[in-house]
PDB file of N, CA and C in Angstrom:
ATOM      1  N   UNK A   1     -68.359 -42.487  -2.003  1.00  0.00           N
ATOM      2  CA  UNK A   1     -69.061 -42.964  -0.841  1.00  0.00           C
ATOM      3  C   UNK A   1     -69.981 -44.122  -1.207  1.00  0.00           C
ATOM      4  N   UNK A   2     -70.588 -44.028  -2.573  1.00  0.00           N
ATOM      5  CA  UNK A   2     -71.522 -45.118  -2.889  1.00  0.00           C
ATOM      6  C   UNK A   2     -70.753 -45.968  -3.808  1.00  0.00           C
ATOM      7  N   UNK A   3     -71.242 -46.823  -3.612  1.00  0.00           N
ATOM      8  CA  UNK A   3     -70.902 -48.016  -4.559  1.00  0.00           C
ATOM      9  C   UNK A   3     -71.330 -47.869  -6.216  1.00  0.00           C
ATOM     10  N   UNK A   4     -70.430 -48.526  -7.188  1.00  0.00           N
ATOM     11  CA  UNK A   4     -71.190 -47.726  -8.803  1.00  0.00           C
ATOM     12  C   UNK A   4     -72.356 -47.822  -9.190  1.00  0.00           C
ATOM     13  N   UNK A   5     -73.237 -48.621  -8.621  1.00  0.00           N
ATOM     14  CA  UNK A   5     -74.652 -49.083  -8.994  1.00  0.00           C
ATOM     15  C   UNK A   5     -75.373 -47.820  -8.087  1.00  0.00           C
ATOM     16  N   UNK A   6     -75.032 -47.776  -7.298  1.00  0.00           N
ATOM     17  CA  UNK A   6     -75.643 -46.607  -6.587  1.00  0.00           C
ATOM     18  C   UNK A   6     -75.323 -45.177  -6.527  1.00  0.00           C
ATOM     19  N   UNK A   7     -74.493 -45.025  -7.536  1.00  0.00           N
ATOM     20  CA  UNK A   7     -73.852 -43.767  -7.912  1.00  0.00           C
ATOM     21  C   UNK A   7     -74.811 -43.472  -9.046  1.00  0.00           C
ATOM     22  N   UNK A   8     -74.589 -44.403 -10.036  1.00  0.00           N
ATOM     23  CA  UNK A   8     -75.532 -44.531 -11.349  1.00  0.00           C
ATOM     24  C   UNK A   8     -76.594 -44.126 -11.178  1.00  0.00           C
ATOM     25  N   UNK A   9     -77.324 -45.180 -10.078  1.00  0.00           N
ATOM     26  CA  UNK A   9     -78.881 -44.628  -9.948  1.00  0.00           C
ATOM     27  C   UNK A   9     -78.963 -42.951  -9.533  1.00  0.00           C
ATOM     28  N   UNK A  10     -78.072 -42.555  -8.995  1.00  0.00           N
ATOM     29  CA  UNK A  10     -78.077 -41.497  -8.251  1.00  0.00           C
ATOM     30  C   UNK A  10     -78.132 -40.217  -9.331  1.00  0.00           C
ATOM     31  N   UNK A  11     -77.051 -40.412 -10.120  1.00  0.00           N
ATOM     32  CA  UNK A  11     -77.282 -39.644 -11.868  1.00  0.00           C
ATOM     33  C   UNK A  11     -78.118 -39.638 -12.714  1.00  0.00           C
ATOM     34  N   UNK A  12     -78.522 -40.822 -12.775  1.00  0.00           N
ATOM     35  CA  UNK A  12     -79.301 -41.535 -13.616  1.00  0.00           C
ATOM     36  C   UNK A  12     -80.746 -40.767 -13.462  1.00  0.00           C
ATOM     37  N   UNK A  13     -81.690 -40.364 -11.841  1.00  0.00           N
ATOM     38  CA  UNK A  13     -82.591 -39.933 -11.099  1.00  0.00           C
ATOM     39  C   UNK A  13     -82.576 -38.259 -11.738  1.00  0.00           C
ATOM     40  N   UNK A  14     -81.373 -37.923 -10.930  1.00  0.00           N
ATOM     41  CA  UNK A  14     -80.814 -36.566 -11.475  1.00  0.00           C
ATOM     42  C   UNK A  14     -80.803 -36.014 -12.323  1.00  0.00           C
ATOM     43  N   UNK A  15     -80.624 -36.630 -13.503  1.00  0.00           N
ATOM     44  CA  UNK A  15     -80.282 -35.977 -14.994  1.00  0.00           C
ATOM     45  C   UNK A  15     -82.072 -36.029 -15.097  1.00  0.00           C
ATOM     46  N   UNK A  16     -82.683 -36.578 -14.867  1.00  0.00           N
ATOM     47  CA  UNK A  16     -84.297 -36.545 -15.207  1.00  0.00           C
ATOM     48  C   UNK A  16     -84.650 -34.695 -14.761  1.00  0.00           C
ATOM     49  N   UNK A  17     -84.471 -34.602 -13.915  1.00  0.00           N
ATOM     50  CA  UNK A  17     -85.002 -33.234 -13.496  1.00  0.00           C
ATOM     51  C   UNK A  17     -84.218 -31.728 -14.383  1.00  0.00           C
ATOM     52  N   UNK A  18     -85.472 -31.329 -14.026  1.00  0.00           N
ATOM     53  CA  UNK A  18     -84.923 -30.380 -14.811  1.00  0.00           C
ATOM     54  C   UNK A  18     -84.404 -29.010 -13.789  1.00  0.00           C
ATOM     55  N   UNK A  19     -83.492 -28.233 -14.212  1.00  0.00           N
ATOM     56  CA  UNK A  19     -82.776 -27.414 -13.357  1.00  0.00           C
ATOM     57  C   UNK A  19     -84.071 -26.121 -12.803  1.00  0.00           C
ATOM     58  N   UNK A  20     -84.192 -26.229 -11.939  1.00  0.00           N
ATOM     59  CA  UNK A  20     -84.987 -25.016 -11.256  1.00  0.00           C
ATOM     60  C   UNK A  20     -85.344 -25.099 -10.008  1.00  0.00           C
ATOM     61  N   UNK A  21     -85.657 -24.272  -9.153  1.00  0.00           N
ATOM     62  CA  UNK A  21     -85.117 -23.997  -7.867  1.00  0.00           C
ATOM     63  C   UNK A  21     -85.764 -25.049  -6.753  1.00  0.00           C
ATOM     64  N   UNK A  22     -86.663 -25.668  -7.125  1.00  0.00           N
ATOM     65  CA  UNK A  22     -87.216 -26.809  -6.485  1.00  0.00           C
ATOM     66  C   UNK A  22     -85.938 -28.290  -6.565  1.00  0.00           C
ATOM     67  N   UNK A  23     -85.561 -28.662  -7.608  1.00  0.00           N
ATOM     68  CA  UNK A  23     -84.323 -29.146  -8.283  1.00  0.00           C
ATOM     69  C   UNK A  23     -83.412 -29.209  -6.810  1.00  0.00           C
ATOM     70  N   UNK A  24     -83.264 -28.423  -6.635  1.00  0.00           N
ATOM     71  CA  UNK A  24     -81.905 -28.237  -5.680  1.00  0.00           C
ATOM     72  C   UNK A  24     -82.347 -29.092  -4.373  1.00  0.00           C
ATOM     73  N   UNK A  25     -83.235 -28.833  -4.447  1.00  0.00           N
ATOM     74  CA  UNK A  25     -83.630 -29.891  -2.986  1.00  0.00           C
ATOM     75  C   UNK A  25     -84.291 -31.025  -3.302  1.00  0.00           C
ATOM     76  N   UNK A  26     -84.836 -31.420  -4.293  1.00  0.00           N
ATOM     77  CA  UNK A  26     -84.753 -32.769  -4.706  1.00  0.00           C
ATOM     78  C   UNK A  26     -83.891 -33.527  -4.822  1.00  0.00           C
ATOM     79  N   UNK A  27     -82.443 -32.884  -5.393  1.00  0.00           N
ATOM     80  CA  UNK A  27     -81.230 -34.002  -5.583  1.00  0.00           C
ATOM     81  C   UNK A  27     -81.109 -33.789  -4.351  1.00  0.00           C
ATOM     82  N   UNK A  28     -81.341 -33.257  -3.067  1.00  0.00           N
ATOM     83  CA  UNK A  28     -80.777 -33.741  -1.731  1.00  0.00           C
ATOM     84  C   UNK A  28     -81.364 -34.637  -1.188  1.00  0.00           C
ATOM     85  N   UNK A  29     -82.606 -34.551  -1.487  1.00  0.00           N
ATOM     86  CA  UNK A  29     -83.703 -35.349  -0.930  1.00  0.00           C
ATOM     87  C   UNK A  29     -83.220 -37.358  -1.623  1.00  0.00           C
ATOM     88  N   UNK A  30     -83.156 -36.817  -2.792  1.00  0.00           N
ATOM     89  CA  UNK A  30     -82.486 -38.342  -3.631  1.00  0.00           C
ATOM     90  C   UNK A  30     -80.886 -39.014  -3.077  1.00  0.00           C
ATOM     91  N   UNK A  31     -80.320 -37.811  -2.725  1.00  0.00           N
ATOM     92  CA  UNK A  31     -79.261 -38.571  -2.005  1.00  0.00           C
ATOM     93  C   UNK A  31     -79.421 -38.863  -0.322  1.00  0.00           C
ATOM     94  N   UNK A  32     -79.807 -38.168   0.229  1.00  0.00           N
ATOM     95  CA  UNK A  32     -80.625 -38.717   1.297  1.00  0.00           C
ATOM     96  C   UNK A  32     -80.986 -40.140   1.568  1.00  0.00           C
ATOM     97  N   UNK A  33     -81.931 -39.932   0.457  1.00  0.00           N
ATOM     98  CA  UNK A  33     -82.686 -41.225   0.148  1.00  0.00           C
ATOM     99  C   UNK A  33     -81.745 -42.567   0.088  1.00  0.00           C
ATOM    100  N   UNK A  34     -80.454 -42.234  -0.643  1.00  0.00           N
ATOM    101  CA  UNK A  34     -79.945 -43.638  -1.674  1.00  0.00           C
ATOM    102  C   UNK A  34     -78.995 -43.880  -0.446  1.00  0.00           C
ATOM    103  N   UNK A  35     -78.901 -43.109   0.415  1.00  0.00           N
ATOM    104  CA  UNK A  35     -77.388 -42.865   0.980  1.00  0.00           C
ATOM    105  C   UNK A  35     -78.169 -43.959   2.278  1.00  0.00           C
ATOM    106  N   UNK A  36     -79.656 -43.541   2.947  1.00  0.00           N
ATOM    107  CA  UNK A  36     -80.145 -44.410   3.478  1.00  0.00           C
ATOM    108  C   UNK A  36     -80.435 -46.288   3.106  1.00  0.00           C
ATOM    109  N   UNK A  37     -80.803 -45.952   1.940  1.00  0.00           N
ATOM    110  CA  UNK A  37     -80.750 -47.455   0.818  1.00  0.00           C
ATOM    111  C   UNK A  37     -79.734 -47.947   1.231  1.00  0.00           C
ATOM    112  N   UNK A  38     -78.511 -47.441   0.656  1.00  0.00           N
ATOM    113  CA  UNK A  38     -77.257 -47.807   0.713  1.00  0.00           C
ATOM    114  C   UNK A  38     -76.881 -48.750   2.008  1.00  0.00           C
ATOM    115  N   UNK A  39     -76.946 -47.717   2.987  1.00  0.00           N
ATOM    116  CA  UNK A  39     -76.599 -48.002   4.604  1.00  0.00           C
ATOM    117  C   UNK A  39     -77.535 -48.694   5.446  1.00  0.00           C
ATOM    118  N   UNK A  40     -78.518 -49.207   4.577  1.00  0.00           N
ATOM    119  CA  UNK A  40     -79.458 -50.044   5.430  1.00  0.00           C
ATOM    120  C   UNK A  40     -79.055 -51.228   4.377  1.00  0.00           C
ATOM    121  N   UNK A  41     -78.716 -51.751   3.164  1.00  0.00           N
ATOM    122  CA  UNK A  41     -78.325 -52.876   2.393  1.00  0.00           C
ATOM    123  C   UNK A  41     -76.812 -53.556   3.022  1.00  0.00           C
ATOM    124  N   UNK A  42     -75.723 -52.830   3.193  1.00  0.00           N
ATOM    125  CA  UNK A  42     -75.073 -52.806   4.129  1.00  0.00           C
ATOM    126  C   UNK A  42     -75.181 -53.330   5.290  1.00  0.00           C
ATOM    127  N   UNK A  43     -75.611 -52.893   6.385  1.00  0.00           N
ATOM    128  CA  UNK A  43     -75.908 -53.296   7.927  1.00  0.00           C
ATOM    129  C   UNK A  43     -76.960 -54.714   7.495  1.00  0.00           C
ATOM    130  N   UNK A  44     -77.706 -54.590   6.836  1.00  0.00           N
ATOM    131  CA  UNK A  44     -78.451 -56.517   6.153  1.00  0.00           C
ATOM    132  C   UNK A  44     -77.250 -57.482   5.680  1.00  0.00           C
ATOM    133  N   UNK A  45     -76.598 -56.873   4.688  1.00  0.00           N
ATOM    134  CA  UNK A  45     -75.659 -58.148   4.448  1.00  0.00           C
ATOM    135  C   UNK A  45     -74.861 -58.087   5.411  1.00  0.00           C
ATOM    136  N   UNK A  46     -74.196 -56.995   6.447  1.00  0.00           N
ATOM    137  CA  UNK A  46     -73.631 -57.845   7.650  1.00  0.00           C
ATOM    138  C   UNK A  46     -74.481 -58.650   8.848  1.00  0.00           C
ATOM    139  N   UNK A  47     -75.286 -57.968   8.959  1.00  0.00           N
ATOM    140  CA  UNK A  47     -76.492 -58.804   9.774  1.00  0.00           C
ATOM    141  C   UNK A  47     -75.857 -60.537   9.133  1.00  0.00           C
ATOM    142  N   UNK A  48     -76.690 -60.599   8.014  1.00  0.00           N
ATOM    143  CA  UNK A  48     -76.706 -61.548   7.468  1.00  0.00           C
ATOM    144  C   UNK A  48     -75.451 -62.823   8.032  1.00  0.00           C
ATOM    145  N   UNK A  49     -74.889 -62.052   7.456  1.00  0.00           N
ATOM    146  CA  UNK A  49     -73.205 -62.848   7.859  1.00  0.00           C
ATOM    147  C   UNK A  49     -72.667 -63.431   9.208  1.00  0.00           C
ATOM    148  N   UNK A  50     -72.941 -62.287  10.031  1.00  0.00           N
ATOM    149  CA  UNK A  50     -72.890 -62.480  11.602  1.00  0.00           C
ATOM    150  C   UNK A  50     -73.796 -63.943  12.083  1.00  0.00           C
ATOM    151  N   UNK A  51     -74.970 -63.326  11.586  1.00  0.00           N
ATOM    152  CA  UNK A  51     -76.049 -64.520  11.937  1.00  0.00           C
ATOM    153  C   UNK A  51     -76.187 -65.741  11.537  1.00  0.00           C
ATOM    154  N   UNK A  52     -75.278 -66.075  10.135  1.00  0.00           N
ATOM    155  CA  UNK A  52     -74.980 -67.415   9.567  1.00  0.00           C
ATOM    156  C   UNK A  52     -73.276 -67.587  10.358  1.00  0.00           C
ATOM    157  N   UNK A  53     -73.088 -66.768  10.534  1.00  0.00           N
ATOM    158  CA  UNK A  53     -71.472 -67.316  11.559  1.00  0.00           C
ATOM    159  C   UNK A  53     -71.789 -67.579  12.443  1.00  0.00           C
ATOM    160  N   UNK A  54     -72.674 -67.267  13.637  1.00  0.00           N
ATOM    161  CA  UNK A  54     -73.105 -67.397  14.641  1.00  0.00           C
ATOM    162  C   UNK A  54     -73.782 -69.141  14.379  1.00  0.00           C
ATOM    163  N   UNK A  55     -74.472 -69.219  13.506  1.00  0.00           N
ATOM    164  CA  UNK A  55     -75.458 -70.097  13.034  1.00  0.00           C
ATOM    165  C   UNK A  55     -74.303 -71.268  13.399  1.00  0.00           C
ATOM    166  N   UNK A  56     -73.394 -71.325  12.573  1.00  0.00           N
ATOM    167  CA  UNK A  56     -72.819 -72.610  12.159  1.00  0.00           C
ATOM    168  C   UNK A  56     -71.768 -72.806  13.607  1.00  0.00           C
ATOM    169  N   UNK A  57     -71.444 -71.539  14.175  1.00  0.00           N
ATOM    170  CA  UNK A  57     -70.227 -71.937  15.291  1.00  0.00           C
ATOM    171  C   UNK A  57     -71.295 -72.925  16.373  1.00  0.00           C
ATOM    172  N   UNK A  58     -72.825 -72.734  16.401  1.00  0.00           N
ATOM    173  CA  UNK A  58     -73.752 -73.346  17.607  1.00  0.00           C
ATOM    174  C   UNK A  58     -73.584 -74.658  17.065  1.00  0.00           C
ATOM    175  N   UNK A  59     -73.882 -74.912  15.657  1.00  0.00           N
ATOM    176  CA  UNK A  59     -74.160 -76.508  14.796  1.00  0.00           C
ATOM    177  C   UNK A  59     -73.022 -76.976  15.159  1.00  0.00           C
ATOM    178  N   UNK A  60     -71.616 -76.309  15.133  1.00  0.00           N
ATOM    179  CA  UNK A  60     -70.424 -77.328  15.123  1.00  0.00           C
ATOM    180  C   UNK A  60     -70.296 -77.394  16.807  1.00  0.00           C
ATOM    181  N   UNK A  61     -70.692 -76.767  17.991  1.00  0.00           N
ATOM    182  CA  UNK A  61     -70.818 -77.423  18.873  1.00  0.00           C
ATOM    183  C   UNK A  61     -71.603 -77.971  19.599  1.00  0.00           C
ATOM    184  N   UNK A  62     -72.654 -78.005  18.929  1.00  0.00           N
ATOM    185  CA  UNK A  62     -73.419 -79.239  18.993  1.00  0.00           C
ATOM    186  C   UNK A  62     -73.391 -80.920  18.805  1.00  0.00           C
ATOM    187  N   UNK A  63     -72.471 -80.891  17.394  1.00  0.00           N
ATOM    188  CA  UNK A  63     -72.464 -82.055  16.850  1.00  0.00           C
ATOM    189  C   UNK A  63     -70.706 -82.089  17.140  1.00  0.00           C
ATOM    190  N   UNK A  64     -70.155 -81.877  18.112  1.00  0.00           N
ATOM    191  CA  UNK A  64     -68.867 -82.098  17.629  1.00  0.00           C
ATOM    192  C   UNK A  64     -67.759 -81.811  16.617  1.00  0.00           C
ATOM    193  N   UNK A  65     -67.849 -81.251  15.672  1.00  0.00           N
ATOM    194  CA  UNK A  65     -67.392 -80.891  14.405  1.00  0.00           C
ATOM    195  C   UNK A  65     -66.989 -79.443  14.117  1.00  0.00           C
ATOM    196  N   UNK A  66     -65.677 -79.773  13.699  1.00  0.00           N
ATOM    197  CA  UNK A  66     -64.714 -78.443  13.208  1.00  0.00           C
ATOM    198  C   UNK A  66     -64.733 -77.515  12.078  1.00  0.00           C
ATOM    199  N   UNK A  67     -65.546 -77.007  11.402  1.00  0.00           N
ATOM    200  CA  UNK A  67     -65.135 -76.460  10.431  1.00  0.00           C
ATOM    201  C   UNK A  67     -65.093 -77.723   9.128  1.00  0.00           C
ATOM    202  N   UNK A  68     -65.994 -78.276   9.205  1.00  0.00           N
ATOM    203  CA  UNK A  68     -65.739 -79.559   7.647  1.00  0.00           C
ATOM    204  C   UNK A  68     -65.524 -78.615   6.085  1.00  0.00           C
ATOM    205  N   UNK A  69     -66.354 -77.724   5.841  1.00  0.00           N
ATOM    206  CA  UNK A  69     -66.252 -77.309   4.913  1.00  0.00           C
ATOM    207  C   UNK A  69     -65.413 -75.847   4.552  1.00  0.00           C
TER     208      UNK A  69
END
């Protein structure tokens, strides 16, 4: 579901703790967490994208111009 950088961190967090009954709901709480990270980095770089596509389709009809680059 996550990407390897965010899998890593996700182990990486994990292996720190030590096993006992609090434990169990911390690694939920950490994936929770990353899974939100994750899915909000996501929805930004499409944001992103949309809004520079959007950007350039207004510039090229503005100025006349197709797609130059």
């Amino acid at each position: 579901m996550f990407d390897a950088a965010t899998e890593a961190k996700r182990i990486e967090l994990e292996d720190t703790i030590w096993l006992n009954r609090g434990c169990f709901l911390f690694k939920e709480i950490i994936r929770d967490c990353l899974k939100k990270d994750y899915v909000e980095s996501k929805m930004r770089s499409l944001r992103a994208d949309s809004l520079y596509n959007k950007g350039a389709v207004e510039y090229y009809r503005k100025y006349g111009t197709v797609g130059e680059f």
